[in-house]
N, C-alpha and C. Protein backbone atom coordinates (compact mmCIF):
# COMPACT_ATOMS: atom_id res chain seq x y z
N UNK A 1 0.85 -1.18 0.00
CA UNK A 1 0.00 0.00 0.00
C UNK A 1 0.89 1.24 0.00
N UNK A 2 0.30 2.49 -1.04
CA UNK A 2 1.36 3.36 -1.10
C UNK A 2 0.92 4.15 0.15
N UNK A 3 1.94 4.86 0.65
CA UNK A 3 1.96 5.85 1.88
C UNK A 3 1.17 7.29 1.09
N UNK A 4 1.17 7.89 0.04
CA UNK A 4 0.81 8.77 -0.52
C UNK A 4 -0.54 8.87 -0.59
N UNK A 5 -1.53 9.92 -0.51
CA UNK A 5 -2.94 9.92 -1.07
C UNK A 5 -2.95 10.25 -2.71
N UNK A 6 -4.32 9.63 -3.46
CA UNK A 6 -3.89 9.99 -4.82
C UNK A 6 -4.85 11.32 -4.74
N UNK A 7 -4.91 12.16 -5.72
CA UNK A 7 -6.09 12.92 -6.20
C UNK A 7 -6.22 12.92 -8.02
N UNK A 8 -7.53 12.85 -7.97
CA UNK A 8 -7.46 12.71 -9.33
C UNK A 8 -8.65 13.58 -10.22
N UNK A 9 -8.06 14.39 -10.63
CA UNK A 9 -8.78 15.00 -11.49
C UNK A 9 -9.40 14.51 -13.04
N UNK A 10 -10.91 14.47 -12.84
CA UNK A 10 -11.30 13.57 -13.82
C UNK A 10 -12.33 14.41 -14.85
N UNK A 11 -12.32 13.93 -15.95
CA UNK A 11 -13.19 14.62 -16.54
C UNK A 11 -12.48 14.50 -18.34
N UNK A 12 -13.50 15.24 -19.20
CA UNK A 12 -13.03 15.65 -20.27
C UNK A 12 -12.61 16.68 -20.54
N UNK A 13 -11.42 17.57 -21.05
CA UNK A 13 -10.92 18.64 -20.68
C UNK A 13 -10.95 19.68 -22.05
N UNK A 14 -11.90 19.00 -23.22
CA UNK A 14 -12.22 19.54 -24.28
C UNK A 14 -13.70 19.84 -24.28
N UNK A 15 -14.07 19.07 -23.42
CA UNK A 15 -16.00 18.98 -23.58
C UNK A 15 -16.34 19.76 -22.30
N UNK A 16 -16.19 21.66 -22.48
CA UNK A 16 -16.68 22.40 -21.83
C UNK A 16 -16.53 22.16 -20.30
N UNK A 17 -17.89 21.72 -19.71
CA UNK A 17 -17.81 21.69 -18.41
C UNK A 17 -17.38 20.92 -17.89
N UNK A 18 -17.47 19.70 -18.44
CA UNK A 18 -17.35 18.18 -18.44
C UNK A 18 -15.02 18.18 -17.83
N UNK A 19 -14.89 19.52 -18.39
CA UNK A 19 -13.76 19.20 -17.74
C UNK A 19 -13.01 19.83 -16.45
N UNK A 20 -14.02 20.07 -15.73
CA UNK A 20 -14.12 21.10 -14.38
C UNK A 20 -12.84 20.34 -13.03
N UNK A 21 -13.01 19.07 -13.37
CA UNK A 21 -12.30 18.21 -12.44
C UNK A 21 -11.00 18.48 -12.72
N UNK A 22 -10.19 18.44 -13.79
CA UNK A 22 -9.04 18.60 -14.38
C UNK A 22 -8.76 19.97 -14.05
N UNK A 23 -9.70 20.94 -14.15
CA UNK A 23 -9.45 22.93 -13.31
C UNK A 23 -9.33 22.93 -12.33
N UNK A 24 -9.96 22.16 -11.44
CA UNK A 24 -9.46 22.16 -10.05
C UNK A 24 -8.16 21.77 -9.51
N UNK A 25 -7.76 21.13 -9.90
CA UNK A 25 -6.70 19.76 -9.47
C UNK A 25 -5.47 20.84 -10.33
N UNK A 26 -5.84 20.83 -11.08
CA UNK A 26 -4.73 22.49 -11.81
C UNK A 26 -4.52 23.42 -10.83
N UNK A 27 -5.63 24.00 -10.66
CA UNK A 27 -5.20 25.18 -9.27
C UNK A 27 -4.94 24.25 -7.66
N UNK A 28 -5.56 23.10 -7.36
CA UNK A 28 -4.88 22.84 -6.63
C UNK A 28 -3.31 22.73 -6.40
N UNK A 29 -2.72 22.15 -7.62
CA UNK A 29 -1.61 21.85 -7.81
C UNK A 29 -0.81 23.18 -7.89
N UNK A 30 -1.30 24.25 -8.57
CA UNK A 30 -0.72 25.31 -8.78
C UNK A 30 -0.52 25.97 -7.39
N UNK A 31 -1.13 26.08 -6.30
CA UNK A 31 -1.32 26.40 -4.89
C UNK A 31 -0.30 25.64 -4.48
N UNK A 32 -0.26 24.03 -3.98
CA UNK A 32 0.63 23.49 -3.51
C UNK A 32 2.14 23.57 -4.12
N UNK A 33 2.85 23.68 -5.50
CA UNK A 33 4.34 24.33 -6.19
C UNK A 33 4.52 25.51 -5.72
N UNK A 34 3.77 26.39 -5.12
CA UNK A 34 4.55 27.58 -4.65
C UNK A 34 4.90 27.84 -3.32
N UNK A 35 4.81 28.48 -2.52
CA UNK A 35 5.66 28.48 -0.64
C UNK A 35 4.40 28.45 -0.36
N UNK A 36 3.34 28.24 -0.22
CA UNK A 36 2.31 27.26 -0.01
C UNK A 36 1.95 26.01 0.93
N UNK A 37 3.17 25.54 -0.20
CA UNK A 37 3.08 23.83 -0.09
C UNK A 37 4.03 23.84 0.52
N UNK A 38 5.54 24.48 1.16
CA UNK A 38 5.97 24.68 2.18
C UNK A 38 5.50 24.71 3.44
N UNK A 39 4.37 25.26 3.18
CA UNK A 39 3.93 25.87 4.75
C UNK A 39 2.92 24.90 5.30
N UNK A 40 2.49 24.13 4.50
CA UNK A 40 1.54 23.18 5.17
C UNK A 40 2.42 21.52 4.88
N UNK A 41 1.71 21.72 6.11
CA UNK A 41 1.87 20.28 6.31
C UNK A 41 0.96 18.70 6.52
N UNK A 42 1.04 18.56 4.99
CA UNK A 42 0.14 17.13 4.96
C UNK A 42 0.71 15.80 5.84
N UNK A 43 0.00 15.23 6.24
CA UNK A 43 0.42 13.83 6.93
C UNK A 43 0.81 12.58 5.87
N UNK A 44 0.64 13.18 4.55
CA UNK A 44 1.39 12.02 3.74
C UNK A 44 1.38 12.90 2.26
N UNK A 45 2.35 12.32 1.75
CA UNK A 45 2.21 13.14 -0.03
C UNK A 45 1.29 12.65 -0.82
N UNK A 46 1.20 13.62 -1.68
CA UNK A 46 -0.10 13.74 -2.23
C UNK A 46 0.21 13.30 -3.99
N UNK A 47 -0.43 12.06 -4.39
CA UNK A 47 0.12 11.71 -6.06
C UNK A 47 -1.12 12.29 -6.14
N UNK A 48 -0.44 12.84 -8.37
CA UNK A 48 -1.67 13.80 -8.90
C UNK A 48 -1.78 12.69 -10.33
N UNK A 49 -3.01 12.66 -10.41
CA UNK A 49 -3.36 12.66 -11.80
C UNK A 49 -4.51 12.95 -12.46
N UNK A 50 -4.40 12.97 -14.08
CA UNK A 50 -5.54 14.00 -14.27
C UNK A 50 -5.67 12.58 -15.68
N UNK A 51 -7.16 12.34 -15.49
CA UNK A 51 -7.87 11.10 -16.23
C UNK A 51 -8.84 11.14 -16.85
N UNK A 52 -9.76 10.65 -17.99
CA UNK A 52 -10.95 11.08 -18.76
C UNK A 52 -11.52 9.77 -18.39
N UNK A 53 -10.83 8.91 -18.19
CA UNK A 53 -12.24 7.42 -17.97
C UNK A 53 -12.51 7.03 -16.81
N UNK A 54 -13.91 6.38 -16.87
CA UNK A 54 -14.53 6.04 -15.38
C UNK A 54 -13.98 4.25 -15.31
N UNK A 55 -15.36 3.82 -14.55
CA UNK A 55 -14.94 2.84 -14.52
C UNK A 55 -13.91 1.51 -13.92
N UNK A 56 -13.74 0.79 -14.97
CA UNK A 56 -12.99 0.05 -14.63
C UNK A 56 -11.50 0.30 -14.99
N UNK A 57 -10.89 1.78 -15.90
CA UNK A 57 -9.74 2.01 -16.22
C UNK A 57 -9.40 2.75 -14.59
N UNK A 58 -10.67 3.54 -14.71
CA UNK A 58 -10.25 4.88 -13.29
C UNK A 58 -9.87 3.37 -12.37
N UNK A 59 -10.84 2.22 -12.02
CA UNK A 59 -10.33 1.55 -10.94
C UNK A 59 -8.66 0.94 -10.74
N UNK A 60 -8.65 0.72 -11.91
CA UNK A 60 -6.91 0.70 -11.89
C UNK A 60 -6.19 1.52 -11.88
N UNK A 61 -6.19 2.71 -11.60
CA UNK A 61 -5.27 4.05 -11.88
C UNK A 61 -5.62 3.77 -9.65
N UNK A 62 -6.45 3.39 -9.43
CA UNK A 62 -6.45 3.57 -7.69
C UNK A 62 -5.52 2.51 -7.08
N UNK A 63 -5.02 1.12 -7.68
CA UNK A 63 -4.30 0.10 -6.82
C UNK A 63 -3.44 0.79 -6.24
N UNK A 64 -3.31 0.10 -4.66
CA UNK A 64 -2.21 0.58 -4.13
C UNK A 64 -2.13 1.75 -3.21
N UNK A 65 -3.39 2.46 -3.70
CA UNK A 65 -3.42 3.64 -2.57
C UNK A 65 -4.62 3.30 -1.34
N UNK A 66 -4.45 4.02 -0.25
CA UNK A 66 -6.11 3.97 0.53
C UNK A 66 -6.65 4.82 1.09
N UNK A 67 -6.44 5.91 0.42
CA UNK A 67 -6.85 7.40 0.23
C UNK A 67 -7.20 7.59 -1.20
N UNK A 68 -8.17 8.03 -2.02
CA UNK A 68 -8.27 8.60 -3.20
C UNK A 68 -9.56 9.94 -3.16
N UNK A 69 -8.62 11.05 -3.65
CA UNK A 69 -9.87 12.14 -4.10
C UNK A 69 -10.21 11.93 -5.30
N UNK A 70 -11.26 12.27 -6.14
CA UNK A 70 -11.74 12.21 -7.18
C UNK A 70 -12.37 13.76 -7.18
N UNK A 71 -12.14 14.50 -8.04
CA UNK A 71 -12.77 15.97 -8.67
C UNK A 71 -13.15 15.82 -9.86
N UNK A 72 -14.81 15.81 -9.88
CA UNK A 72 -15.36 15.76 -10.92
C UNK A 72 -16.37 16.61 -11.18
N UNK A 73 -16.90 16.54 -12.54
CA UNK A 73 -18.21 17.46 -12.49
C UNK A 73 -19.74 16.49 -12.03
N UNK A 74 -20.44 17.14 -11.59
CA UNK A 74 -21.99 15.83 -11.59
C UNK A 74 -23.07 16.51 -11.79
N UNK A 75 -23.86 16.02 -12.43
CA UNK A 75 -25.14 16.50 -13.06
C UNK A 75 -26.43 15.63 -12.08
N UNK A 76 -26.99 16.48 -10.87
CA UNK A 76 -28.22 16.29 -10.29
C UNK A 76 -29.41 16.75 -10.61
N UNK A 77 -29.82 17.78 -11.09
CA UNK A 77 -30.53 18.51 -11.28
C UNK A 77 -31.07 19.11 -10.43
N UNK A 78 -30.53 19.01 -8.67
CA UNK A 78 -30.89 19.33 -7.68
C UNK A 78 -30.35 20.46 -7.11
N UNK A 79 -29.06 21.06 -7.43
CA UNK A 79 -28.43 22.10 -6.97
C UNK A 79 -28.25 23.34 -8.12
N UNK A 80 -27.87 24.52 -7.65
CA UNK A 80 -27.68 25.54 -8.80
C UNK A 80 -26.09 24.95 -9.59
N UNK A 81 -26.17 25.50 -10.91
CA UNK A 81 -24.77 25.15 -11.35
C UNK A 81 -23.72 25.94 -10.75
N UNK A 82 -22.42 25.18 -10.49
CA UNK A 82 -21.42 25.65 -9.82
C UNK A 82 -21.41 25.57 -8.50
N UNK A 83 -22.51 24.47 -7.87
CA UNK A 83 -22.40 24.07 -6.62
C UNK A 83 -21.75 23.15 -6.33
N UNK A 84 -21.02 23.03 -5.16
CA UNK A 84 -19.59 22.11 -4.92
C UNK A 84 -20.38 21.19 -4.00
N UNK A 85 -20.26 19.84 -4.23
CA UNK A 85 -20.68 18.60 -3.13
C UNK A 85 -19.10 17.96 -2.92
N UNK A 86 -19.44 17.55 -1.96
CA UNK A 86 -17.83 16.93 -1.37
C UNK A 86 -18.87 15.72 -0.40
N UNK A 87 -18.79 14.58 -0.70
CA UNK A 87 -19.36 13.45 -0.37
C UNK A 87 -18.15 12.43 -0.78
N UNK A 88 -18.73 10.93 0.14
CA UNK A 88 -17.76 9.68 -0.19
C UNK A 88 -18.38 9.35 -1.24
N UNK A 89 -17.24 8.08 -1.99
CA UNK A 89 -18.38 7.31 -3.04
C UNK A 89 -19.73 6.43 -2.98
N UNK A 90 -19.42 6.19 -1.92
CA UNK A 90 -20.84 5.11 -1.54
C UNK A 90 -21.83 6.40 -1.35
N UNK A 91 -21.84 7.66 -1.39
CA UNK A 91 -23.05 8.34 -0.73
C UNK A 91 -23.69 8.51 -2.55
N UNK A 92 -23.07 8.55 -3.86
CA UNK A 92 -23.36 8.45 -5.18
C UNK A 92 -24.14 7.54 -5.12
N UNK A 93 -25.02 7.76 -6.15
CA UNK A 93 -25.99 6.34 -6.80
C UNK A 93 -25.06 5.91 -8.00
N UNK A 94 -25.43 4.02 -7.48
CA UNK A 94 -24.83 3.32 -8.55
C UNK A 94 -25.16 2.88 -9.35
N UNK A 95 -25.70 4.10 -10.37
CA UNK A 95 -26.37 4.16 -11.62
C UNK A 95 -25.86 2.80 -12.60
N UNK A 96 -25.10 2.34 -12.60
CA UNK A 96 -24.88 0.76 -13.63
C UNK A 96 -24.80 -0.02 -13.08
N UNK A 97 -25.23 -0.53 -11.25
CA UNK A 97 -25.07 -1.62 -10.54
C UNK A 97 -25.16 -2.64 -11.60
N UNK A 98 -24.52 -3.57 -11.48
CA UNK A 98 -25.07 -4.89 -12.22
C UNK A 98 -24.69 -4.84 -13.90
N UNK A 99 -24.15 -3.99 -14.44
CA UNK A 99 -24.03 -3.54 -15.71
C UNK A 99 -22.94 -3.45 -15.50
N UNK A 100 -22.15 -4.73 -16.08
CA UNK A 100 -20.89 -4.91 -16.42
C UNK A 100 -20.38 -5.13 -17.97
N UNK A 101 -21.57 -5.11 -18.75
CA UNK A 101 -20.96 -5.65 -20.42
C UNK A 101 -19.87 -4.82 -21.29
N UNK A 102 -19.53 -3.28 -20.85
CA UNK A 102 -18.85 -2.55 -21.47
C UNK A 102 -18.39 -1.43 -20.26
N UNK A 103 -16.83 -1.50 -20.58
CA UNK A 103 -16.48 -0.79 -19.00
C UNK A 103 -16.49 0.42 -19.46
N UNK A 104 -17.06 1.12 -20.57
CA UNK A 104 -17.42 2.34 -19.96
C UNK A 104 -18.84 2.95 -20.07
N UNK A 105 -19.38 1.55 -19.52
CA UNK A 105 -20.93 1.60 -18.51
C UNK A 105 -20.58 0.95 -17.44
N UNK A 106 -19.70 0.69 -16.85
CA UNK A 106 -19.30 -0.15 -15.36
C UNK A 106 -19.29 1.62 -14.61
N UNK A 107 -20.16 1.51 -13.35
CA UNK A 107 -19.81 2.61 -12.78
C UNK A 107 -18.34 2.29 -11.89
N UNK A 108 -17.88 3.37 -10.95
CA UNK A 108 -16.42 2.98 -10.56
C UNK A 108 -16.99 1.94 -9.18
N UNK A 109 -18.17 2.58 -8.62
CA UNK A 109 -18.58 1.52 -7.43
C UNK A 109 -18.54 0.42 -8.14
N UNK A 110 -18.67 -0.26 -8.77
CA UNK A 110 -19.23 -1.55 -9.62
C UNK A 110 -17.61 -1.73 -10.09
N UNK A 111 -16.57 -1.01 -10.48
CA UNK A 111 -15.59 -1.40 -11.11
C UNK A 111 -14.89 -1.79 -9.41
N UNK A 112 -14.76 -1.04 -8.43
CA UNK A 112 -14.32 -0.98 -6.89
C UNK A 112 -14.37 -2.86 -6.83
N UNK A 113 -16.14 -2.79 -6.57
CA UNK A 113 -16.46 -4.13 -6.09
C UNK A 113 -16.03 -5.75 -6.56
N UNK A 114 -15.89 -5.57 -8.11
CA UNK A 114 -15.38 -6.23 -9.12
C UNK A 114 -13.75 -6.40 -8.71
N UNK A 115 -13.08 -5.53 -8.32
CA UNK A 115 -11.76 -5.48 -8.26
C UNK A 115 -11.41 -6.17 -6.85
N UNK A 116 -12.08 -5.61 -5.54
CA UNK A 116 -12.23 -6.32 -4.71
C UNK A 116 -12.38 -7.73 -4.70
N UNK A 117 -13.65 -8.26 -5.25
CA UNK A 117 -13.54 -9.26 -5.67
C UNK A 117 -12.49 -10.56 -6.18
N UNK A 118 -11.35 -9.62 -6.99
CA UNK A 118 -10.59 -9.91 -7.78
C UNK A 118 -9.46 -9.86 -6.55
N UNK A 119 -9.44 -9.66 -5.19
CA UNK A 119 -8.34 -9.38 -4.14
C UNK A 119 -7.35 -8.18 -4.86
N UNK A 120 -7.69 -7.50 -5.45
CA UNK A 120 -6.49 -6.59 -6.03
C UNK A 120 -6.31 -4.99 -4.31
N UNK A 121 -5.27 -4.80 -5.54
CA UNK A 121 -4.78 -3.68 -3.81
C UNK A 121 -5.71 -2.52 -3.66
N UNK A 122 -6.92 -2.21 -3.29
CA UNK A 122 -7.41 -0.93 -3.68
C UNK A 122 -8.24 -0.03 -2.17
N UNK A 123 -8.51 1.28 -3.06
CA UNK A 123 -8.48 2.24 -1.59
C UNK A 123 -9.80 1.68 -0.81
N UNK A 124 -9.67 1.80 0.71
CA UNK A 124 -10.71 2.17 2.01
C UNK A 124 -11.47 3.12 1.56
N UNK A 125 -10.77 4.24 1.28
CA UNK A 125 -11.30 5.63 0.93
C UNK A 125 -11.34 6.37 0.01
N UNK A 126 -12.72 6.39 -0.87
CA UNK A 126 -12.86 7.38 -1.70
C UNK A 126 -13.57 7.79 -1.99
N UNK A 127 -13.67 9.54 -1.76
CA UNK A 127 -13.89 10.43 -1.47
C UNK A 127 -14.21 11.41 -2.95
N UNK A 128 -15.45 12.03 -3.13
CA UNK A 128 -15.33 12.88 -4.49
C UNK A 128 -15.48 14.28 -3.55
N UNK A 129 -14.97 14.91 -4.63
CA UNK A 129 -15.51 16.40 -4.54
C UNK A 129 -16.10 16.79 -6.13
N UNK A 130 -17.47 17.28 -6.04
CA UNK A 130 -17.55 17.46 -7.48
C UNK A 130 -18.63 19.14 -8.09
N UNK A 131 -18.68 19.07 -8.96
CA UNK A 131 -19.12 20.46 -8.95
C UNK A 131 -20.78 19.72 -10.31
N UNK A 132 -21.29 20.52 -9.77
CA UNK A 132 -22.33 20.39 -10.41
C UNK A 132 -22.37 21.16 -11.90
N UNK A 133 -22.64 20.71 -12.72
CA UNK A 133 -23.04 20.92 -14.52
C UNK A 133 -24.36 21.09 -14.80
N UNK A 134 -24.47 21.40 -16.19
CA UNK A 134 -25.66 21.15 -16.89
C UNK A 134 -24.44 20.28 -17.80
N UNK A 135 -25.26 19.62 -18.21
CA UNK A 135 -24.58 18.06 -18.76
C UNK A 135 -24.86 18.63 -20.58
N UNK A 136 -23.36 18.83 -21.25
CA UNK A 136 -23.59 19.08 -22.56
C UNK A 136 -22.42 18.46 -23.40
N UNK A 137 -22.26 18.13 -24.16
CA UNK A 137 -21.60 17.48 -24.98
C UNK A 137 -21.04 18.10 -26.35
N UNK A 138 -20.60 19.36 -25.81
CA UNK A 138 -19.88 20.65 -27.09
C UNK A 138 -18.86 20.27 -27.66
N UNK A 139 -17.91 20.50 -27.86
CA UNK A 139 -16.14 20.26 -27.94
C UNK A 139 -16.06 22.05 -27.58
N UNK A 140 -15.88 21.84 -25.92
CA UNK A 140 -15.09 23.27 -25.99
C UNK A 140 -14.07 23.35 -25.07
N UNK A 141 -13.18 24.17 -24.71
CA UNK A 141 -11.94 24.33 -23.96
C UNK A 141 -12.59 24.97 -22.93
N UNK A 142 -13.55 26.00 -23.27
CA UNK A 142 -13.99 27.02 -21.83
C UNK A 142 -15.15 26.22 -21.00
N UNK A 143 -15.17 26.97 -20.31
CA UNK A 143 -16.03 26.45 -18.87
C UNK A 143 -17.23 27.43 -18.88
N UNK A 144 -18.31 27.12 -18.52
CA UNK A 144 -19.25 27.77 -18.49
C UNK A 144 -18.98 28.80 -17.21
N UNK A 145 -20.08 29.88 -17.33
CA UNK A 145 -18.98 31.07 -16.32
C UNK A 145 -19.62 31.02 -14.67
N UNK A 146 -20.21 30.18 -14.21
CA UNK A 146 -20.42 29.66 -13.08
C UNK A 146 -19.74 28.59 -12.90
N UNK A 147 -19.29 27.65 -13.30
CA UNK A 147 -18.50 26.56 -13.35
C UNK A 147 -17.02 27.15 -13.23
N UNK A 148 -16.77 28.18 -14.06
CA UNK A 148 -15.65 28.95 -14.05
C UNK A 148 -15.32 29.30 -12.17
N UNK A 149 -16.42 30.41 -12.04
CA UNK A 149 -16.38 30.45 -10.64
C UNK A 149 -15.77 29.82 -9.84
N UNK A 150 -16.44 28.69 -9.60
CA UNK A 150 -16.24 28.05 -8.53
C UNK A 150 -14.74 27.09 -8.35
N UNK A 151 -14.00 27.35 -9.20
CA UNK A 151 -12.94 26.39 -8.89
C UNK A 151 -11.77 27.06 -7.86
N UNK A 152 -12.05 28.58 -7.18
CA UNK A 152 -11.28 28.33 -5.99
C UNK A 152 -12.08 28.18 -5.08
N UNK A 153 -12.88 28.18 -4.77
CA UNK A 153 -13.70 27.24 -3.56
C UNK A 153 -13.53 25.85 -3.61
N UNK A 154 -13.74 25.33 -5.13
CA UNK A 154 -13.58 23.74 -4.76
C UNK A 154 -11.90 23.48 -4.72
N UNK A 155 -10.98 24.52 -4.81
CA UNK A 155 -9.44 24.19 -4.82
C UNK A 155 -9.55 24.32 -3.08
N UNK A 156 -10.08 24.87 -2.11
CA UNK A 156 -10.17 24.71 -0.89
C UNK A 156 -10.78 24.17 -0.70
N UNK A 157 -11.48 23.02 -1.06
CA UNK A 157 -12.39 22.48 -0.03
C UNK A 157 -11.63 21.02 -0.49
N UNK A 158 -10.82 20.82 -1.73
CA UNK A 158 -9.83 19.62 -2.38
C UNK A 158 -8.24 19.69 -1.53
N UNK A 159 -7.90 20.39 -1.03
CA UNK A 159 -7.04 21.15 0.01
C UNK A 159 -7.68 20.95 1.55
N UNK A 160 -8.67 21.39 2.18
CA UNK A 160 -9.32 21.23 3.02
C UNK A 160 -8.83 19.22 3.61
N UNK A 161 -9.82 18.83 2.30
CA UNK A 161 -10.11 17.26 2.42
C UNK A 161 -8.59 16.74 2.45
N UNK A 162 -7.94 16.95 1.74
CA UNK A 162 -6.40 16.45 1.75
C UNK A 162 -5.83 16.56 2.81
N UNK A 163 -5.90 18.08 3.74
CA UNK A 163 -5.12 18.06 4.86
C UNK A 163 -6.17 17.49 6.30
N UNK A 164 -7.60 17.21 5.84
CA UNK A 164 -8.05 17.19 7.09
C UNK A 164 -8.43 15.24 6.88
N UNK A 165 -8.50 14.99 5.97
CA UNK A 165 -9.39 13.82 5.72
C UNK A 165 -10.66 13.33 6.42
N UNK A 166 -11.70 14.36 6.45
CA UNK A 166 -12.90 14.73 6.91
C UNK A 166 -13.66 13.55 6.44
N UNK A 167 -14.68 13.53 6.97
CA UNK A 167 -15.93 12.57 6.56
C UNK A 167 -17.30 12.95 6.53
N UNK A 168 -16.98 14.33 6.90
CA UNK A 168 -18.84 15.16 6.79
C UNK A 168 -18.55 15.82 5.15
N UNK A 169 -19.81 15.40 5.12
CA UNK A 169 -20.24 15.94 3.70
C UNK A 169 -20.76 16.89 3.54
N UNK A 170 -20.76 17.73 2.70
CA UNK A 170 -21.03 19.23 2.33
C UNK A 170 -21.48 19.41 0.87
N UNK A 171 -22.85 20.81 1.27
CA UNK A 171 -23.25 21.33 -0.18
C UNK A 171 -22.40 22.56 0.28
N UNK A 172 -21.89 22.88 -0.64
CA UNK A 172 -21.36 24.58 -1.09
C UNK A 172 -22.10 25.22 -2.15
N UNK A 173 -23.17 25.84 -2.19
CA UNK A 173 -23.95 26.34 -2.84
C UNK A 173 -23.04 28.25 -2.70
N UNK A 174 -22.52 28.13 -4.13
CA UNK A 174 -21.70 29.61 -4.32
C UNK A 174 -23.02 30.61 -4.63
N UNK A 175 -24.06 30.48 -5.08
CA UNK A 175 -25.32 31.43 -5.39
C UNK A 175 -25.62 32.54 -4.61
């Protein structure tokens, strides 16, 4: 088991909003390279990566750790756009339970359980932080300008979770 927590910024980073996870984890990262990341002190280092697939690829990018953040975007229809949820994975619905024929319809709970299954090395803990969308499928580089917003709040609250490894869950409604 690695000593490090991972974080992983996920998303598509051409398809508009869809790549909000990958902005965060940018300014996170950009925060922690400067005297910053001097000054605090995490209880273990922090691996970065920045990923477009769910699933059963994302479940292998986790062996080995037992800490994982995930920053993504999520589409509820329940919050305003650019609202930050910071929940575990089990608190998600596992919209493809049981739907294993093509892994990228395996949700990651379902890829987790599968892997487990399989005795492979994978995290105790994982943890999303994600920002809420309207769910669109453009090819664009920019971010919608509430989505824009919010990525230094969710760069503190991805910072927050890293140095505190909290377990209460939170709406951040920026509105």
């Amino acid at each position: 088991m690695k000593t490090a927590a991972l974080l992983i910024g996920l998303g598509n980073p051409i398809l508009g909003d869809d790549g909000i996870g990958w902005r965060v984890v940018e300014a996170v990262e950009s925060k922690l390279a400067g005297t910053f990341w001097r000054d605090v002190e995490f209880q273990r280092d922090v691996d970065v990566q920045y990923l477009s697939l769910g699933g059963l690829a994302l479940m292998e990018n986790m062996q080995g750790y037992h800490d994982v953040l995930v920053v993504d975007s999520i589409t509820t229809g329940k919050y305003p756009i650019g609202t930050i949820l910071s929940m575990p994975l089990s608190a998600l619905p596992n919209l493809s339970a049981g739907h294993t024929t093509a892994a990228h319809d395996t949700s990651l709970q379902t890829a987790l359980e599968t892997g487990r299954k399989m005795e492979l090395d994978l995290p105790e803990n994982v943890w999303v932080v994600a920002v809420e969308v309207e769910q669109n499928f453009d090819f664009s580089e920019e971010l919608s300008p509430k989505v824009l917003a919010s990525i230094p709040k969710a760069a503190e609250v991805v910072l927050k979770q890293i140095e505190t490894n909290t377990t209460e869950e939170k709406v951040y409604d920026l509105t």
